[in-house]
Every structure is written in C-alpha cells, then in structure tokens.
N, C-alpha and C. Protein backbone atom coordinates (compact mmCIF):
# COMPACT_ATOMS: atom_id res chain seq x y z
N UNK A 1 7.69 -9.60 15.88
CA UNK A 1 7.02 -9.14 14.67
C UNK A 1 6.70 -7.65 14.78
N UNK A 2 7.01 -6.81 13.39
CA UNK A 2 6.70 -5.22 13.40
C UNK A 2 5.04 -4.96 13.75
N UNK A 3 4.94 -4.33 14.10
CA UNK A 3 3.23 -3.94 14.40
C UNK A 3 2.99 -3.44 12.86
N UNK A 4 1.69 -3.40 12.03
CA UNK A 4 1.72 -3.23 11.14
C UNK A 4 0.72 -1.48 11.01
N UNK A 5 0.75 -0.67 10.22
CA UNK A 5 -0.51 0.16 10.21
C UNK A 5 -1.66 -0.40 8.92
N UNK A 6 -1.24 -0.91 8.30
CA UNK A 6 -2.12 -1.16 6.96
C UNK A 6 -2.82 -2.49 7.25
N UNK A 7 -3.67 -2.59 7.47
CA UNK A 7 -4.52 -4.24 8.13
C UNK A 7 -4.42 -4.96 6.81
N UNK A 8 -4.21 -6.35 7.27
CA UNK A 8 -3.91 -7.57 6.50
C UNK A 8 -5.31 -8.26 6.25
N UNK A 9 -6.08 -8.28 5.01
CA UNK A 9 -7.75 -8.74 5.10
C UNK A 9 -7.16 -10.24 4.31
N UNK A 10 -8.26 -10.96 4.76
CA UNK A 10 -8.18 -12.25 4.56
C UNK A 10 -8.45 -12.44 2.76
N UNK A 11 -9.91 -11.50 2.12
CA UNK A 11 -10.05 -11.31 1.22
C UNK A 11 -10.01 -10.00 0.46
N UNK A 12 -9.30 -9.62 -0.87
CA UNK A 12 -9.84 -9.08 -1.33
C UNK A 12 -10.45 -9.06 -3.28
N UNK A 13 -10.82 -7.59 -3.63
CA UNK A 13 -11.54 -8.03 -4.60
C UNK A 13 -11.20 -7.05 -5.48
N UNK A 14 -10.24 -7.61 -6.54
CA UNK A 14 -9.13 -6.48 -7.62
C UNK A 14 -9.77 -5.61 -7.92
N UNK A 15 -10.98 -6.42 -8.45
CA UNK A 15 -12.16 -5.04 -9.52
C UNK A 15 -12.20 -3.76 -8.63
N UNK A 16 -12.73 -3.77 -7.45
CA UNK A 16 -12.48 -2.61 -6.83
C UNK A 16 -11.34 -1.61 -6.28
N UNK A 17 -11.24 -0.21 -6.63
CA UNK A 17 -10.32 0.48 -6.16
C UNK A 17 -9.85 0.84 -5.01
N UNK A 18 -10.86 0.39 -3.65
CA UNK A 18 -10.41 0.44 -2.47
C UNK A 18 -9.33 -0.81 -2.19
N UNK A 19 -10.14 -2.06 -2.74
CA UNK A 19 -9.53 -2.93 -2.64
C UNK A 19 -8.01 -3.04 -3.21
N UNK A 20 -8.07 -3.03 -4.38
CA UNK A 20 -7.19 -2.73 -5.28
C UNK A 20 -6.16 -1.95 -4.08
N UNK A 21 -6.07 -0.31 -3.89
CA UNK A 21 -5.38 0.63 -3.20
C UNK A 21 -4.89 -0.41 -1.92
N UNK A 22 -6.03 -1.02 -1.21
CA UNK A 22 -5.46 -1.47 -0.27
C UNK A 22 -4.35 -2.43 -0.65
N UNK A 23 -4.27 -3.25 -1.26
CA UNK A 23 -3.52 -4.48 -1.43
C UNK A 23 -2.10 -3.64 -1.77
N UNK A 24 -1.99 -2.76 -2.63
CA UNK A 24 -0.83 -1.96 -3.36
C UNK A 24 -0.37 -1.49 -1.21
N UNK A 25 -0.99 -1.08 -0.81
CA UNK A 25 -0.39 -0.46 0.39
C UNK A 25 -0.03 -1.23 1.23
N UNK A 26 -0.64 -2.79 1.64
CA UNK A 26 -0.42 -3.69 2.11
C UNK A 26 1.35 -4.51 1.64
N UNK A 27 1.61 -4.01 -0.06
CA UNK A 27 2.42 -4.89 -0.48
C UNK A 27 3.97 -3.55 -0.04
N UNK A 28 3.58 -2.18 -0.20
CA UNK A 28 4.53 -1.31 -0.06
C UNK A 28 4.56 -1.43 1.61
N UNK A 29 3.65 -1.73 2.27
CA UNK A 29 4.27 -1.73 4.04
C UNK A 29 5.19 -3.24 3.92
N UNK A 30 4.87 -4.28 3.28
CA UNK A 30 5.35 -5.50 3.86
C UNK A 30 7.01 -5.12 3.55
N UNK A 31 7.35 -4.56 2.09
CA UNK A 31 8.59 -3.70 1.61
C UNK A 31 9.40 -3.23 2.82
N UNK A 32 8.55 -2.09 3.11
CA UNK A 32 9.38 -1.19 4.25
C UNK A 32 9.67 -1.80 5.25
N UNK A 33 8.63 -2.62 5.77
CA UNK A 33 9.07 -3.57 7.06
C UNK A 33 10.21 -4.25 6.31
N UNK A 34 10.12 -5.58 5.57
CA UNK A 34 11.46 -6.02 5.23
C UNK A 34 12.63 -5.37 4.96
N UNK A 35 12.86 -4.27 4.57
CA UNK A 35 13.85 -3.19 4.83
C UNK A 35 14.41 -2.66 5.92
N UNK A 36 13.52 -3.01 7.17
CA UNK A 36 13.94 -2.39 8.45
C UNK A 36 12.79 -1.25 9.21
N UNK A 37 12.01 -0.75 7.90
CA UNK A 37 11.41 0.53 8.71
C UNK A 37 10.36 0.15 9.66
N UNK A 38 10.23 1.19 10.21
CA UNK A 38 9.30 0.83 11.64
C UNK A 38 8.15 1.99 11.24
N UNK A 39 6.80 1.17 11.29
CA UNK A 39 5.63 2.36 11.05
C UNK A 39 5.61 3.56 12.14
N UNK A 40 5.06 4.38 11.71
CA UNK A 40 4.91 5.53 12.68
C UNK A 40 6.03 6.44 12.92
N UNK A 41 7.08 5.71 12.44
CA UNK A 41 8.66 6.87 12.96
C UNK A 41 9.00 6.99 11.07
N UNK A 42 9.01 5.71 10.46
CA UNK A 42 10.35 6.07 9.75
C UNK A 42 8.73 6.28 8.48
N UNK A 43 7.44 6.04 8.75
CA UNK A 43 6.48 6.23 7.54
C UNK A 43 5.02 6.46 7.95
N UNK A 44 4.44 6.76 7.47
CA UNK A 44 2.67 7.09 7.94
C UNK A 44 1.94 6.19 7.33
N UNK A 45 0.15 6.42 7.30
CA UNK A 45 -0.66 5.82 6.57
C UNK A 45 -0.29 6.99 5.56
N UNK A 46 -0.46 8.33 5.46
CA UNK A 46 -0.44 9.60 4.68
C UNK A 46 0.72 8.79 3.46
N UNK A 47 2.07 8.87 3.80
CA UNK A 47 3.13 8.12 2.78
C UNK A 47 2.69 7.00 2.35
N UNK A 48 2.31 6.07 3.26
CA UNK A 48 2.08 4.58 2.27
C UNK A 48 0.95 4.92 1.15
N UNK A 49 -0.14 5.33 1.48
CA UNK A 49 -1.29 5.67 0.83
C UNK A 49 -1.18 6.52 -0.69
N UNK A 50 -0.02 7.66 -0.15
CA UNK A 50 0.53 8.78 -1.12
C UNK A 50 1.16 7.54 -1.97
N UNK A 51 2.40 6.77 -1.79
CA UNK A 51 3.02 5.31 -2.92
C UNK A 51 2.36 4.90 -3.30
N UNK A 52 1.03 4.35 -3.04
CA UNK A 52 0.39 3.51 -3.35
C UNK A 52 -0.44 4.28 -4.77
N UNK A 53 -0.79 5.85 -4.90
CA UNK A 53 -1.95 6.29 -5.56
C UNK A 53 -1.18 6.43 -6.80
N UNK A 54 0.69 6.57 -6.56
CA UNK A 54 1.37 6.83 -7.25
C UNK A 54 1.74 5.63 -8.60
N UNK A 55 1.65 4.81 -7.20
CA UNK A 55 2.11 3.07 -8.15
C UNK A 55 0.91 2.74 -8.76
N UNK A 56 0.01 3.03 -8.76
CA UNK A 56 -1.48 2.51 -9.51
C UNK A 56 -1.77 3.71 -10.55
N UNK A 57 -1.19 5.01 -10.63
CA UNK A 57 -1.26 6.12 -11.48
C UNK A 57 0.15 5.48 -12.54
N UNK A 58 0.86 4.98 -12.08
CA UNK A 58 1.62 5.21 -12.97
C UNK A 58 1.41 3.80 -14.02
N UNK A 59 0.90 3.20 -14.02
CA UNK A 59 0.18 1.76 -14.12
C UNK A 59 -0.51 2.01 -14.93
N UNK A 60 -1.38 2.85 -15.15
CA UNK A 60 -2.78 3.19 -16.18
C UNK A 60 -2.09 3.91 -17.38
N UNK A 61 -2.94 3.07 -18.13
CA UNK A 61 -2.93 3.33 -19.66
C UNK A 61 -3.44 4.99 -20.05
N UNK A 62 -2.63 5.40 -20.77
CA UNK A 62 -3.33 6.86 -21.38
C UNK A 62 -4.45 6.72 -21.74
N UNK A 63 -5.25 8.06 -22.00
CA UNK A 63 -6.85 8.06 -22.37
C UNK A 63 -6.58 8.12 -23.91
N UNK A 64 -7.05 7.36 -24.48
CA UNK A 64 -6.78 7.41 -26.22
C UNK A 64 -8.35 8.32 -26.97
C-alpha cells in the first residue's frame, strides 16, 4: 500500500470548509495514487491542496 500524505478521518462534516477542503484532497490523492503517483516525488501537500482550492472554486456559484 502507497503511504498516503493527506490523512484518511473516519468522520467528516460538509458544512465546514476545512472539512469540506479536506475530503476534495483526500479524493484527488486517492486519484493520483490510483494512477501510479507516489506522494512526495511525483506531488506535495502544496499541489494537492493548490487542486483542491481550485476544484471547490470552480464549483461555486457567481455572486448575483
């Protein structure tokens, strides 16, 4: 099994944005691992974190 950098929590809780962020980063590492990549060489916390702010920005509704 790949060593992971993004910790796997038993719970979390959507309403919140940590939470929220985490799960989005949790779901883009499980990605890269199934792809082959190996944390620390082929990606960072800095990159997963950077996908993650991206995939939840691009997600939100305009300000009307």
């Amino acid at each position: 099994m790949t060593a992971r950098i993004i910790k796997c929590f038993d719970k979390y809780d959507d309403s919140t944005m940590s939470d929220y962020l985490s799960m989005v980063a949790r779901d883009i590492e499980d990605s890269l691992i199934q792809c082959g990549a190996t944390p620390g060489k082929d990606y960072t916390y800095k990159d997963v974190f950077d996908w993650s702010v991206s995939v939840l920005a691009a997600r939100q509704k305009p300000l009307e």
